[in-house]
N, C-alpha and C. Protein backbone atom coordinates (compact mmCIF):
# COMPACT_ATOMS: atom_id res chain seq x y z
N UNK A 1 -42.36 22.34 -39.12
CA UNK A 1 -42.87 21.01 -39.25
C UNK A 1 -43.79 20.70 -38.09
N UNK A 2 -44.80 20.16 -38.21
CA UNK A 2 -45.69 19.54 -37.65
C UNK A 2 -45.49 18.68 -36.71
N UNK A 3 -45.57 18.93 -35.47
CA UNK A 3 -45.15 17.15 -34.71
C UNK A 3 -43.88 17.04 -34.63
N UNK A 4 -43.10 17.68 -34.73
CA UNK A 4 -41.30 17.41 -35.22
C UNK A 4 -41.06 17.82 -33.40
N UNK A 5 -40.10 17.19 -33.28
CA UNK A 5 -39.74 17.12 -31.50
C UNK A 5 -38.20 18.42 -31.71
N UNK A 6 -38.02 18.61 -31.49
CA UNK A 6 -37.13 19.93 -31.41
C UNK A 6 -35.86 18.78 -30.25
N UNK A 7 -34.55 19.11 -30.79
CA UNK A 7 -33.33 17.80 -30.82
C UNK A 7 -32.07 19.39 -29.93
N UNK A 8 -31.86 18.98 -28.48
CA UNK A 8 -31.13 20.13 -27.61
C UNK A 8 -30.31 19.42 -27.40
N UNK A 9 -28.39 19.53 -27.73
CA UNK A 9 -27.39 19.25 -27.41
C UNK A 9 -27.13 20.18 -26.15
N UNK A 10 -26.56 19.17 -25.51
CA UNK A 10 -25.91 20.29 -23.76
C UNK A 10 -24.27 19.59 -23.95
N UNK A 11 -23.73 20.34 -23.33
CA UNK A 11 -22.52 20.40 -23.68
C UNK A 11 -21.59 20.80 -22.11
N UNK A 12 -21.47 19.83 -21.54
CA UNK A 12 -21.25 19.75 -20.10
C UNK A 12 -19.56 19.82 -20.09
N UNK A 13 -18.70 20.71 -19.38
CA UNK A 13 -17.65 20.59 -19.52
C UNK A 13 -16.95 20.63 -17.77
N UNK A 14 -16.45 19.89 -17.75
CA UNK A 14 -15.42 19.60 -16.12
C UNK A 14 -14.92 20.77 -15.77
N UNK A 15 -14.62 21.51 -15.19
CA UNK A 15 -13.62 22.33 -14.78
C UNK A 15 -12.63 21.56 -13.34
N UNK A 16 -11.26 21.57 -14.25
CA UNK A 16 -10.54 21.18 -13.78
C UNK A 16 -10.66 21.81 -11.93
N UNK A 17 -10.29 21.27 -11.04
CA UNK A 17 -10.21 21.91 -9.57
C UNK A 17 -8.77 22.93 -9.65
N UNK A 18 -8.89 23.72 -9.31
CA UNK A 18 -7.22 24.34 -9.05
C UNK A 18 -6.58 24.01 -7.91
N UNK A 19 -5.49 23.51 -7.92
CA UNK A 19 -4.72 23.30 -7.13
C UNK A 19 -3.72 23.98 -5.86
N UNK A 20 -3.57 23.95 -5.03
CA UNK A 20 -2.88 24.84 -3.90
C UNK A 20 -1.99 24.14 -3.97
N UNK A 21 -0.81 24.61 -3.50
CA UNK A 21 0.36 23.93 -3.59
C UNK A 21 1.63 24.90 -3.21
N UNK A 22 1.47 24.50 -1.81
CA UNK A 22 2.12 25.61 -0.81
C UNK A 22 3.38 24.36 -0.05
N UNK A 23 4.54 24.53 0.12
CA UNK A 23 5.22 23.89 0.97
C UNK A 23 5.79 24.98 1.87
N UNK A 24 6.41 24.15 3.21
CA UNK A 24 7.37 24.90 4.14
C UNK A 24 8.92 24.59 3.62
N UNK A 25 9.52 25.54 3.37
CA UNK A 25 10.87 25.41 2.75
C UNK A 25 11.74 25.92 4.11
N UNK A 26 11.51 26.68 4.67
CA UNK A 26 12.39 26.89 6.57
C UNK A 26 11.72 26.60 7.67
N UNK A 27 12.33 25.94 8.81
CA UNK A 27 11.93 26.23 10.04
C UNK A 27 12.61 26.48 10.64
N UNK A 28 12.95 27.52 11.49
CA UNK A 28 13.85 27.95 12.45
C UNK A 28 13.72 28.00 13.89
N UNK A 29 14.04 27.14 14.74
CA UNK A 29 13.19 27.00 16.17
C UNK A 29 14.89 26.79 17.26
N UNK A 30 13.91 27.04 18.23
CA UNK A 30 15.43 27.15 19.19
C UNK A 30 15.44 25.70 19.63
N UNK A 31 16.41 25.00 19.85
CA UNK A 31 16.58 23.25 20.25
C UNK A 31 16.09 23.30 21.63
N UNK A 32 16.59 23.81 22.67
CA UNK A 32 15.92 24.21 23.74
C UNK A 32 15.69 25.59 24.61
N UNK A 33 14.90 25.75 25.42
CA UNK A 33 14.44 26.97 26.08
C UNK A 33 14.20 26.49 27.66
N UNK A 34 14.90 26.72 28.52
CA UNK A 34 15.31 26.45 29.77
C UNK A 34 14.33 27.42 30.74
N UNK A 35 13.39 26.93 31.54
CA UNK A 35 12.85 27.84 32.04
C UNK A 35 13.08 27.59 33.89
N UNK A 36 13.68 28.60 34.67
CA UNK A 36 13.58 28.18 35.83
C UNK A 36 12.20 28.79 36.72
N UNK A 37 12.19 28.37 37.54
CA UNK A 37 11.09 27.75 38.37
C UNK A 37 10.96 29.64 39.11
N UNK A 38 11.80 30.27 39.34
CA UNK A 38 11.72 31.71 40.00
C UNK A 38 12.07 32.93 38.91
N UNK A 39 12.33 32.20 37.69
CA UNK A 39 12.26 33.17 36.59
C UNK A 39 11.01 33.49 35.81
N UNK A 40 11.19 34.66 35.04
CA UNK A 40 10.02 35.45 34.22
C UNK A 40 9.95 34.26 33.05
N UNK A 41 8.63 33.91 32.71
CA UNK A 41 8.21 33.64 31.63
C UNK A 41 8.96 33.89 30.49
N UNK A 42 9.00 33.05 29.58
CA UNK A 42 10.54 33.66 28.26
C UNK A 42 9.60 33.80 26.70
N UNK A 43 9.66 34.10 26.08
CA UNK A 43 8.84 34.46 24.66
C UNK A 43 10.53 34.02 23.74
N UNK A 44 10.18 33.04 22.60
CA UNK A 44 10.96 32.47 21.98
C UNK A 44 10.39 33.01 20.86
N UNK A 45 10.96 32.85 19.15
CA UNK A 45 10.58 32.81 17.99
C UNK A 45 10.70 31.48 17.76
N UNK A 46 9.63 31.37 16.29
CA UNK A 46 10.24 30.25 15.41
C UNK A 46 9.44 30.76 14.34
N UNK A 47 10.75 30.99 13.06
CA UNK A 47 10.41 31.12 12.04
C UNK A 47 9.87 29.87 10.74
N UNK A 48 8.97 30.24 10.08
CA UNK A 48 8.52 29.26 9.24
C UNK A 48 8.67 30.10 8.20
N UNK A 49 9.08 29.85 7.10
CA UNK A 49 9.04 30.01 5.44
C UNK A 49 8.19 29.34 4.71
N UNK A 50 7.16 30.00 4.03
CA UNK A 50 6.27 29.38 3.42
C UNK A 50 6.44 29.51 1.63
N UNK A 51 6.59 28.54 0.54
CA UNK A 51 6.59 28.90 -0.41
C UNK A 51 5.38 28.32 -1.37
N UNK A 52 5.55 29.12 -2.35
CA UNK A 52 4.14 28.75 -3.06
C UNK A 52 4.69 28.20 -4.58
N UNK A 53 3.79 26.82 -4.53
CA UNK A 53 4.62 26.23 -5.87
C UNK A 53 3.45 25.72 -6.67
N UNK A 54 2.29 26.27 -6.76
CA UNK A 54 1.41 26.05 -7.91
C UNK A 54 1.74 27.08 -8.89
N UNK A 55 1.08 26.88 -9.74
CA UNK A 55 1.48 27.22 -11.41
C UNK A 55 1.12 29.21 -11.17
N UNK A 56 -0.37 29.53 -10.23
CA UNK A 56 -0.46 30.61 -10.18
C UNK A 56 -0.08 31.37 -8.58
N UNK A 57 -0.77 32.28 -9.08
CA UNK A 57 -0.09 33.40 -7.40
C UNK A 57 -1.37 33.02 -6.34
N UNK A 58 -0.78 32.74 -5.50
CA UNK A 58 -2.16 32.33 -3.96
C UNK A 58 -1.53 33.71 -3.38
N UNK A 59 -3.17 34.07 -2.73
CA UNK A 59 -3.46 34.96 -2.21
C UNK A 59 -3.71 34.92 -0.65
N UNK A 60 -2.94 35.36 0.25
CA UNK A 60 -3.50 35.54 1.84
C UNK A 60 -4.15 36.45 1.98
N UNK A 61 -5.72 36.68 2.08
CA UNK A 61 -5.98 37.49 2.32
C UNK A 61 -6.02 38.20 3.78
N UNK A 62 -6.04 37.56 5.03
CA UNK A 62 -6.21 38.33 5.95
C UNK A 62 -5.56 37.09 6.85
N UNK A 63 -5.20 37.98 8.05
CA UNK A 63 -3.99 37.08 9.04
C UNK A 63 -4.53 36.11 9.61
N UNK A 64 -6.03 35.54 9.77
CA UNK A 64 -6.41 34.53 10.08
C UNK A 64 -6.47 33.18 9.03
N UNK A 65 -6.17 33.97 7.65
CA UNK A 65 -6.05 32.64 6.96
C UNK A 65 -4.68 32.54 6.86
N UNK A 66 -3.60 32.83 7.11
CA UNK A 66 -2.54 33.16 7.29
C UNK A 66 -2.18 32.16 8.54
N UNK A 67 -2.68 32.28 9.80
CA UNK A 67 -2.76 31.60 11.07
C UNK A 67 -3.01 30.22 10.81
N UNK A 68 -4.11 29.70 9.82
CA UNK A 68 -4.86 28.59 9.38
C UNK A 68 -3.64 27.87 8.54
N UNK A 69 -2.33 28.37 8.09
CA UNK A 69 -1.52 27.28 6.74
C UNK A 69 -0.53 26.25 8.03
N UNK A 70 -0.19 26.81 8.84
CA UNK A 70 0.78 26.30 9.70
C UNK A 70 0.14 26.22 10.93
N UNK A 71 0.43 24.92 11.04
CA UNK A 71 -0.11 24.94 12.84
C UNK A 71 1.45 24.38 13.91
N UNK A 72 1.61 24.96 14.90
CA UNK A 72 2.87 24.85 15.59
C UNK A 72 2.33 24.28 17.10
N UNK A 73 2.73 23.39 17.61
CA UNK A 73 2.68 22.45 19.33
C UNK A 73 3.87 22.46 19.57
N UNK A 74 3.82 23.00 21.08
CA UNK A 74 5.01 22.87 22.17
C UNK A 74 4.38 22.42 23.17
N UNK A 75 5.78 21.42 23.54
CA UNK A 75 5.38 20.38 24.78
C UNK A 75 6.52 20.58 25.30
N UNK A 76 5.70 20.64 27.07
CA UNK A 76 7.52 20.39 27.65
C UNK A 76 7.96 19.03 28.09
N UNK A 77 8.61 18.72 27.81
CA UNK A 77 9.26 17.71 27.45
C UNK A 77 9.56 16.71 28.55
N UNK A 78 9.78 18.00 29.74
CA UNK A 78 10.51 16.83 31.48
C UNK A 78 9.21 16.70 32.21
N UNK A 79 8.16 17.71 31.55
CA UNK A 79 6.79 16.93 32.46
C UNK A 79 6.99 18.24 33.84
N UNK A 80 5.82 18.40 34.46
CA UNK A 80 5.82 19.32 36.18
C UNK A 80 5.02 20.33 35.17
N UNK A 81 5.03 20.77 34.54
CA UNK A 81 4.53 22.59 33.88
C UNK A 81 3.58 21.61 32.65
N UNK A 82 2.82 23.29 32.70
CA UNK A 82 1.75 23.33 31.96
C UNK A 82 2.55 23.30 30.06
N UNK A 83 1.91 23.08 29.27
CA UNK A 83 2.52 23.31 28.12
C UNK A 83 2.21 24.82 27.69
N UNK A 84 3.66 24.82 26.79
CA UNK A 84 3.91 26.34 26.44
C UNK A 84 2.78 26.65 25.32
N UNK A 85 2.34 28.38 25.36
CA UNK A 85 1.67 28.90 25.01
C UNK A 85 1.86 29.02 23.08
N UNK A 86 1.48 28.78 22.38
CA UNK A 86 2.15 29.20 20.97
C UNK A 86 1.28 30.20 20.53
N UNK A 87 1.66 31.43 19.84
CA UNK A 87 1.04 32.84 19.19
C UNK A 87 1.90 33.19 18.26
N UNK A 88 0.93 33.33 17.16
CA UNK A 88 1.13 33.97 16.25
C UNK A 88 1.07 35.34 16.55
N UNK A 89 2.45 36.15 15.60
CA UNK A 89 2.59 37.89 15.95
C UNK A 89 1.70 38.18 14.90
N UNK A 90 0.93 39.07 15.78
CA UNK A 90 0.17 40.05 14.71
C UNK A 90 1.26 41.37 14.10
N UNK A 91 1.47 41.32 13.10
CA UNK A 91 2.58 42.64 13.24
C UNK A 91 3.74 42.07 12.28
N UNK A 92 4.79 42.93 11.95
CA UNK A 92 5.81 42.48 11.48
C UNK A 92 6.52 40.96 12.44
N UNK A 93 6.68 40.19 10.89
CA UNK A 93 6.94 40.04 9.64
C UNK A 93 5.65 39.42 8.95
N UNK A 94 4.90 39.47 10.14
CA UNK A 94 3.51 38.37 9.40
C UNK A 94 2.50 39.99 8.91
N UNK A 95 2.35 39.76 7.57
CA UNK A 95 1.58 40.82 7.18
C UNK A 95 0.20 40.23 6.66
N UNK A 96 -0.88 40.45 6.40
CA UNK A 96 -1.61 40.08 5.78
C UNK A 96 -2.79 41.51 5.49
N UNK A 97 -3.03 41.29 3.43
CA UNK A 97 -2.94 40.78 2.89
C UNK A 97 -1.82 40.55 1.79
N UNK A 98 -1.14 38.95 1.63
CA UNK A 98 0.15 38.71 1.21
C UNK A 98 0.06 38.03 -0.22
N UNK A 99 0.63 37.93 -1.90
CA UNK A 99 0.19 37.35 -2.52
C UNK A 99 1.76 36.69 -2.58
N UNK A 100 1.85 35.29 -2.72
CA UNK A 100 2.79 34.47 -2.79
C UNK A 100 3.15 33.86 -3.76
């Protein structure tokens, strides 16, 4: 046809965002850590449990995004000292890459 305008349906569809949906289900930390003034420096644990509660499997890929879900602060508490150092172990039990 002659002159006829040519008629284009688009068809735009949302994609839902996916969701993360990670909680901490343990923390395991020592109540206190006593440090005297002529003693060695002390290295403590504290365990965190991380679980994953979206619908699919999340992926850690490498130990810095791993480092990035939990963030941990120690303060000392009576004041005189610097605040304690916090590190993540590279190494067992923290592995990365982890699918959860």
């Amino acid at each position: 046809m002659a002159g006829a305008v040519p008629h284009i349906l688009l068809a735009v569809a949302r994609k839902q965002a996916e969701v993360h949906d990670l909680a901490i289900t343990k923390l395991t930390a020592p109540k206190l850590i006593n440090l005297k003034a002529a003693g060695p420096a002390l290295t403590k644990r504290v365990k965190v449990t991380i679980q994953n509660r979206s619908a699919h499997d999340e992926v850690i890929p490498s130990f810095e995004v791993l480092a990035s879900l939990v963030t941990i602060q120690a303060s000392n508490v009576l004041g005189g000292c610097s605040a304690p150092v916090v590190t993540l172990i590279s190494g067992p039990p923290n592995h990365a890459p982890r699918t959860l």
